[in-house]
N, C-alpha and C. Protein backbone atom coordinates (compact mmCIF):
# COMPACT_ATOMS: atom_id res chain seq x y z
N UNK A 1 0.84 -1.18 0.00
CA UNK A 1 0.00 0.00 0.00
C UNK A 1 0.89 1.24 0.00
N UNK A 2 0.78 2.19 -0.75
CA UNK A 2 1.48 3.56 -1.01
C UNK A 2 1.17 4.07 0.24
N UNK A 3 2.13 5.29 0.73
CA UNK A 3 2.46 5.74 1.83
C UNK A 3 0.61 6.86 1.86
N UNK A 4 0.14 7.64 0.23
CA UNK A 4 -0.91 8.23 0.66
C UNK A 4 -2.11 7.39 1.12
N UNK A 5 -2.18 6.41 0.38
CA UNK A 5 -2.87 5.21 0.97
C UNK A 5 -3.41 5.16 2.81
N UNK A 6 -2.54 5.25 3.09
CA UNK A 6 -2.22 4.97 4.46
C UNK A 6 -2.12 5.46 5.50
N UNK A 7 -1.93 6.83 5.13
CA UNK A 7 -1.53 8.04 6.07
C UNK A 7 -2.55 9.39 5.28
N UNK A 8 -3.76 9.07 5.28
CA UNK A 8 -5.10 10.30 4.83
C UNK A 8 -5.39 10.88 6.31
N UNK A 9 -5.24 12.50 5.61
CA UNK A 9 -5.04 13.39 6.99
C UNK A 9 -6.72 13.05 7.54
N UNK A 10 -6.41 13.02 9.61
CA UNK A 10 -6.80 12.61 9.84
C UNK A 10 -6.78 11.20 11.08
N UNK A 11 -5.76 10.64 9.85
CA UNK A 11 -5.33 9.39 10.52
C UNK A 11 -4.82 9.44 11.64
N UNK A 12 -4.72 8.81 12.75
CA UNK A 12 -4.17 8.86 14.06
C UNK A 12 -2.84 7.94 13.36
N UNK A 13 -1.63 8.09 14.37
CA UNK A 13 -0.53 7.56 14.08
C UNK A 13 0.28 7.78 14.74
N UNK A 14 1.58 6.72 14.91
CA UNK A 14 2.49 6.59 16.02
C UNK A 14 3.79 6.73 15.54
N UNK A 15 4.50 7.85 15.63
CA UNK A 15 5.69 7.89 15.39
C UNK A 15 6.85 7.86 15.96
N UNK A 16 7.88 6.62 15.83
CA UNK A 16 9.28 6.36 16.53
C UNK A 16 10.78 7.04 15.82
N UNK A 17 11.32 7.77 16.41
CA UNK A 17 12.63 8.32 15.97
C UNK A 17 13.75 8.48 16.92
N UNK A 18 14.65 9.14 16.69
CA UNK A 18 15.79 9.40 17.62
C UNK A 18 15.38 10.05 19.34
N UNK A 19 14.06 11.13 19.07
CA UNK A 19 14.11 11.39 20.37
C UNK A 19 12.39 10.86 21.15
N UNK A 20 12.22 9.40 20.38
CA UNK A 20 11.30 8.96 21.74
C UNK A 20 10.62 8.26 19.95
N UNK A 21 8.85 8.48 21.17
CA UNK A 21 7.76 8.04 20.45
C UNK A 21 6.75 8.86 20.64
N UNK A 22 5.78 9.46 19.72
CA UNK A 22 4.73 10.43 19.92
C UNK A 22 3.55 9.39 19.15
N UNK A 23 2.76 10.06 19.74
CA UNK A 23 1.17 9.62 19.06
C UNK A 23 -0.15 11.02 18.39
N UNK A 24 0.11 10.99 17.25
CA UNK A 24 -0.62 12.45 16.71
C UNK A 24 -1.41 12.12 15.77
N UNK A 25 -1.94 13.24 15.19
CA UNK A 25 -2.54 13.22 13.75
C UNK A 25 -2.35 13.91 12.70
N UNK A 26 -2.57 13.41 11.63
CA UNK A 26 -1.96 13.55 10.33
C UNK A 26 -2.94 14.36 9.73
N UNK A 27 -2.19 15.99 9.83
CA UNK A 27 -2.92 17.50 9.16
C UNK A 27 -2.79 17.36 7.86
N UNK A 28 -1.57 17.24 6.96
CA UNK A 28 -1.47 17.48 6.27
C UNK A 28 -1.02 16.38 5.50
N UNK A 29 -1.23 15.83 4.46
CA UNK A 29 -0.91 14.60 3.60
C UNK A 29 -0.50 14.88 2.10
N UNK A 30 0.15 15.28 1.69
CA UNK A 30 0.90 15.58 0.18
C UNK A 30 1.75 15.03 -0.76
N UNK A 31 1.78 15.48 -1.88
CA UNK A 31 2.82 14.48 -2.45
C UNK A 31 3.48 15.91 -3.52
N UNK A 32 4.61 15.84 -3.47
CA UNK A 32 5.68 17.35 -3.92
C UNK A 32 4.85 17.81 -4.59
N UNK A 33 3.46 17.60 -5.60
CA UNK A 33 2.71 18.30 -6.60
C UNK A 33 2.02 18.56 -6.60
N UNK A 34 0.98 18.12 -5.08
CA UNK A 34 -0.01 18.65 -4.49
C UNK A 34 0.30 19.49 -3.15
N UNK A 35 1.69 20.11 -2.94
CA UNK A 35 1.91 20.74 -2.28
C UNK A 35 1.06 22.60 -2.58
N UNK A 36 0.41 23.08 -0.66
CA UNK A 36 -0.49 24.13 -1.40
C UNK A 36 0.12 25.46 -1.64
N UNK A 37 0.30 26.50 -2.33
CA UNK A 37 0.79 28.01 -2.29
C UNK A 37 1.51 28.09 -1.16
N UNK A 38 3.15 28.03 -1.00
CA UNK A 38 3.62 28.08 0.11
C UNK A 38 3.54 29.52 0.20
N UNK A 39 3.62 30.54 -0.70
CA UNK A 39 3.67 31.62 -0.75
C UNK A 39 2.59 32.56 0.44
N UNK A 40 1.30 32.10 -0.22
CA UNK A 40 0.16 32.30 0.36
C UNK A 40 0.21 31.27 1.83
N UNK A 41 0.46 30.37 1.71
CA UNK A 41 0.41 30.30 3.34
C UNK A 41 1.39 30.81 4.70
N UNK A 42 2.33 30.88 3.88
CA UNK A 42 3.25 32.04 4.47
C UNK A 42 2.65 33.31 5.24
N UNK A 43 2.02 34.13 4.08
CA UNK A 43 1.54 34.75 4.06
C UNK A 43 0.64 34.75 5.74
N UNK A 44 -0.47 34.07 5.27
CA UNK A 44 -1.72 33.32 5.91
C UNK A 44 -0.99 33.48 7.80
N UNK A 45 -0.01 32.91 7.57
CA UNK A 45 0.73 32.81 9.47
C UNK A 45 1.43 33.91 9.43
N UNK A 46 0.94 34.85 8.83
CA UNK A 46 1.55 36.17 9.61
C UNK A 46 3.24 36.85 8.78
N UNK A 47 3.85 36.01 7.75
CA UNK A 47 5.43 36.43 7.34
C UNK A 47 5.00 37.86 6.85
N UNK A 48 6.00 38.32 6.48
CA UNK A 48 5.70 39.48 6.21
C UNK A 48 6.24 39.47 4.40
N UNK A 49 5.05 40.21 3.43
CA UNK A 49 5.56 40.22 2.35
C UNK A 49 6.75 40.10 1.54
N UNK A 50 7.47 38.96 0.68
CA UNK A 50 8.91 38.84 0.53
C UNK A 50 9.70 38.49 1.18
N UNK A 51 9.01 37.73 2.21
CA UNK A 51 9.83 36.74 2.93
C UNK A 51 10.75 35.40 2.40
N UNK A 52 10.23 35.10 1.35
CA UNK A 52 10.57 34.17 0.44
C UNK A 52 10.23 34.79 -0.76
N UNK A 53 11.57 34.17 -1.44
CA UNK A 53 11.84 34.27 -3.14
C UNK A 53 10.79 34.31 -3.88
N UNK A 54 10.77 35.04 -5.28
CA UNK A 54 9.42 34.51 -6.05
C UNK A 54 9.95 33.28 -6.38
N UNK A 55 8.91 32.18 -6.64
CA UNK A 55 8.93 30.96 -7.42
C UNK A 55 10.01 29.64 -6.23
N UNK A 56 9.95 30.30 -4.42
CA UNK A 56 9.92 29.61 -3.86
C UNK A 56 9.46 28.05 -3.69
N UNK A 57 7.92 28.31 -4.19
CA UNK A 57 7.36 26.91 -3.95
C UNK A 57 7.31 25.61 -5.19
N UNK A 58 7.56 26.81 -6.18
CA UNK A 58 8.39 25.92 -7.40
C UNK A 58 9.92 24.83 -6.90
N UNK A 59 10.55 25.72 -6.48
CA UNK A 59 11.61 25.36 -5.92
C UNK A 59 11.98 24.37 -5.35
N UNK A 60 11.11 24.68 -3.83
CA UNK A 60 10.73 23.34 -2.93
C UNK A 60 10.12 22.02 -3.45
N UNK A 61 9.35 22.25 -4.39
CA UNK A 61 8.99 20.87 -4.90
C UNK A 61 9.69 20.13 -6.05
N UNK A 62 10.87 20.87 -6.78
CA UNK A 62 11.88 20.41 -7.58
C UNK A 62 12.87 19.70 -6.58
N UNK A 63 13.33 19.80 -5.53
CA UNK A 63 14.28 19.59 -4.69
C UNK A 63 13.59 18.31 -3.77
N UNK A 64 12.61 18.12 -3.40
CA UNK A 64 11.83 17.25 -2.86
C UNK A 64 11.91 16.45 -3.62
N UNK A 65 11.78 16.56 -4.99
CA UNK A 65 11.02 15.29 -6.12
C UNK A 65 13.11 14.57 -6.44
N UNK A 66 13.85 15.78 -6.26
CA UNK A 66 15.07 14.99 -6.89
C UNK A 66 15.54 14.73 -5.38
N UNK A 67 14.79 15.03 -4.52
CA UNK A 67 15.42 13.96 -2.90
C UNK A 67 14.73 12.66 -3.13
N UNK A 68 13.64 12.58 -4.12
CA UNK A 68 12.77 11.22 -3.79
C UNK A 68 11.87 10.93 -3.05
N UNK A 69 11.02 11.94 -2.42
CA UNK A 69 10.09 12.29 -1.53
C UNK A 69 8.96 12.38 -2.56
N UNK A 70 8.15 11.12 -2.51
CA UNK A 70 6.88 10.69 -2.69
C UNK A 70 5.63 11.52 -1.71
N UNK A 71 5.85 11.37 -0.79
CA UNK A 71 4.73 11.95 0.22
C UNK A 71 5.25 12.87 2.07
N UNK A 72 4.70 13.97 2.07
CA UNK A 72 4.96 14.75 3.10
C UNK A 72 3.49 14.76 4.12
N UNK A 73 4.12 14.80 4.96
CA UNK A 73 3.04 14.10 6.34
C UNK A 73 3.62 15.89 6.78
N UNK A 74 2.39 16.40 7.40
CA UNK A 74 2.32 17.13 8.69
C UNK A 74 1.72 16.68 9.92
N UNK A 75 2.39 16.49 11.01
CA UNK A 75 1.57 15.48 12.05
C UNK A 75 1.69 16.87 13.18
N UNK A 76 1.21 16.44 14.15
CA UNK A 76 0.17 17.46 15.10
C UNK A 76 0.26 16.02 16.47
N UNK A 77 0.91 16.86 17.35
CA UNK A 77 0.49 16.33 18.76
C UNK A 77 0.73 16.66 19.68
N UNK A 78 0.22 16.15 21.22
CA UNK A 78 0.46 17.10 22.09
C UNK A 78 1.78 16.50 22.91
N UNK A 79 2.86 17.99 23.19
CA UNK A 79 3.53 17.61 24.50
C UNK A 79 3.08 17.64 25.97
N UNK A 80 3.38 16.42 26.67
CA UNK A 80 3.11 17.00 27.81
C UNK A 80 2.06 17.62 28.11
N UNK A 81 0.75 16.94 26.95
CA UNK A 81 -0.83 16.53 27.17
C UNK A 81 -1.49 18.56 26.99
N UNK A 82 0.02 19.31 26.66
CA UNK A 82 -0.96 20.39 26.76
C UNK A 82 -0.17 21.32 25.46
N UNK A 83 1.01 21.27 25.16
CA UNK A 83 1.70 22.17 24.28
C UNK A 83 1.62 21.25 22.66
N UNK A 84 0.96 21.80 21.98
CA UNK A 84 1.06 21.55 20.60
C UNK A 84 1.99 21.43 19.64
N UNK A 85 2.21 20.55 18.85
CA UNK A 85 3.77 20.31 18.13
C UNK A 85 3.25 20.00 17.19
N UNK A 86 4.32 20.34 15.66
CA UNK A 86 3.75 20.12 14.51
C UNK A 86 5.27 19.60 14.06
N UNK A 87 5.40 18.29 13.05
CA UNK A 87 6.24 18.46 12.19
C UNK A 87 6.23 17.65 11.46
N UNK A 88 7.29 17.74 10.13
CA UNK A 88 6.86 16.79 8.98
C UNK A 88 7.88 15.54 8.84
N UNK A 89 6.93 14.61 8.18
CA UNK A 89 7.43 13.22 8.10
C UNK A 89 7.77 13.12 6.33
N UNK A 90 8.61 12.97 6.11
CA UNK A 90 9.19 12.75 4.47
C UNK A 90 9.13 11.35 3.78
N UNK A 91 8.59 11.02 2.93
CA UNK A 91 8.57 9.21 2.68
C UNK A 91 9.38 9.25 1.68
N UNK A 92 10.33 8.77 1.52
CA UNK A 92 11.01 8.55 0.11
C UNK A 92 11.11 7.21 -0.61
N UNK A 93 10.77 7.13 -1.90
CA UNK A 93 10.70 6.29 -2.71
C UNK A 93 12.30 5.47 -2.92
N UNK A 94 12.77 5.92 -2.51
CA UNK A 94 14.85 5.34 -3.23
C UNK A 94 14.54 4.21 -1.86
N UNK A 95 14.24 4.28 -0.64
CA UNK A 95 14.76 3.36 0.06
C UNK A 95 13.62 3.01 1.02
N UNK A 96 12.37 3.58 0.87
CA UNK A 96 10.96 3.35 1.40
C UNK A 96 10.76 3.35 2.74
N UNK A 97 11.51 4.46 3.02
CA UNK A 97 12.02 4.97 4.49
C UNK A 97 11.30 6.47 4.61
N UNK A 98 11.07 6.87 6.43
CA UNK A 98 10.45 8.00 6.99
C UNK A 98 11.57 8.87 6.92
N UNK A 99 11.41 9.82 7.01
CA UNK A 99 12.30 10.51 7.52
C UNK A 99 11.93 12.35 7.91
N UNK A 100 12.68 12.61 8.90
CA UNK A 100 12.39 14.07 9.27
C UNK A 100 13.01 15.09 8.65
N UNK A 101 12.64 16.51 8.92
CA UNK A 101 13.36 17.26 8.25
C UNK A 101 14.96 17.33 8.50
N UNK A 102 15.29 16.88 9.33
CA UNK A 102 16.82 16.79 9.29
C UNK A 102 17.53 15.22 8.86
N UNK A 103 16.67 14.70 8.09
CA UNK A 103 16.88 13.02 7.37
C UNK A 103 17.22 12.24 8.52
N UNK A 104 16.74 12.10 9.67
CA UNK A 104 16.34 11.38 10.68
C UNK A 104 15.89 10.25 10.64
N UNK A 105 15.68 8.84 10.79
CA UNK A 105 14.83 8.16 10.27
C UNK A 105 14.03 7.97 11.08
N UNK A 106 12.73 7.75 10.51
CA UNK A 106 11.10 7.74 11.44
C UNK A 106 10.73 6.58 11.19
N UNK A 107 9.92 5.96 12.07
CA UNK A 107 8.75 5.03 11.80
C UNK A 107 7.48 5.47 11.82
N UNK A 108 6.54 5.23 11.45
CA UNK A 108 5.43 6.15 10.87
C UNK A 108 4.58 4.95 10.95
N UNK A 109 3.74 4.28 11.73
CA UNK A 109 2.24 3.58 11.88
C UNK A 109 1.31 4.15 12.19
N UNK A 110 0.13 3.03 11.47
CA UNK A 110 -1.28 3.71 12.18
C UNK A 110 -1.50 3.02 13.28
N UNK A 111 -2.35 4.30 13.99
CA UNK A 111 -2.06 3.58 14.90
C UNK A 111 -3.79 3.88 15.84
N UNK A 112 -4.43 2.85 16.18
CA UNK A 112 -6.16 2.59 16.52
C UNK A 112 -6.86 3.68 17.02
N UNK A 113 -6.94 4.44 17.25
CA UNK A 113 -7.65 5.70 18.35
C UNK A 113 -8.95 4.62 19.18
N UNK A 114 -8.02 5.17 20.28
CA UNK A 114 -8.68 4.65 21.65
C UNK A 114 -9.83 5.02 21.94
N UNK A 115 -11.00 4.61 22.32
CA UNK A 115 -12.09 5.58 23.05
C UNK A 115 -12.81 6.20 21.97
C-alpha cells in the first residue's frame, strides 16, 4: 500500500525516531505536486511580504522530487498533554524509508484511536 494510501489526513498515528515516540494526527498529507501556495500560506501565518523568493514553492517541490520524496506528512500532537507540536514526516521512494526534516529516520504507523 502507497504511503498516501495509508496516512489520509486525519489518521491517528504513532511515530518512533531518535528522540522517543509520539502519538498524533496527520494534518497534512501531500505528495511534492499537491503541495499548497507556500507563498500564500506564508503569508496566511503572519510572514511578512517577501519573505521568500518569487517561485519559492516551485523550488521546494523540484528539490523534494530529486530527494525522492513521494509523500509529506504534517503530524500534530500534544507535549506533555498540553503544548502543541507540529512536524513533517518525508517518505522517500529510493529506500521506502520516513524521515524528518533533518533526514532522521522515522517510523510512521497507524495507529487505533482509543475511546
Amino acid at each position: 500500500m502507497t504511503p498516501a494510501l495509508e496516512f489520509p489526513v486525519g489518521q491517528c498515528v504513532a511515530v518512533s525516531g531518535a528522540a522517543g515516540m509520539v502519538v498524533g494526527l496527520v494534518d497534512e498529507s501531500h505528495t511534492p505536486d499537491e503541495l499548497p501556495d507556500l507563498d500564500r500560506l506564508a503569508a496566511e501565518m503572519g510572514a511578512p511580504p517577501g519573505s521568500y523568493p518569487p517561485g519559492f514553492a516551485d523550488v521546494a517541490r523540484t528539490v523534494l522530487r530529486e530527494m525522492g520524496v513521494d509523500r509529506l506528512l504534517l503530524i500534530r500532537y500534544l507535549m506533555n498533554g498540553e503544548q502543541q507540536v507540529t512536524f513533517f514526516a518525508l517518505h522517500s521512494v529510493y529506500d521506502d524509508k520516513w524521515r524528518d526534516l533533518k533526514g532522521q529516520e522515522l517510523v510512521v504507523k497507524r495507529y487505533a484511536n482509543q475511546g
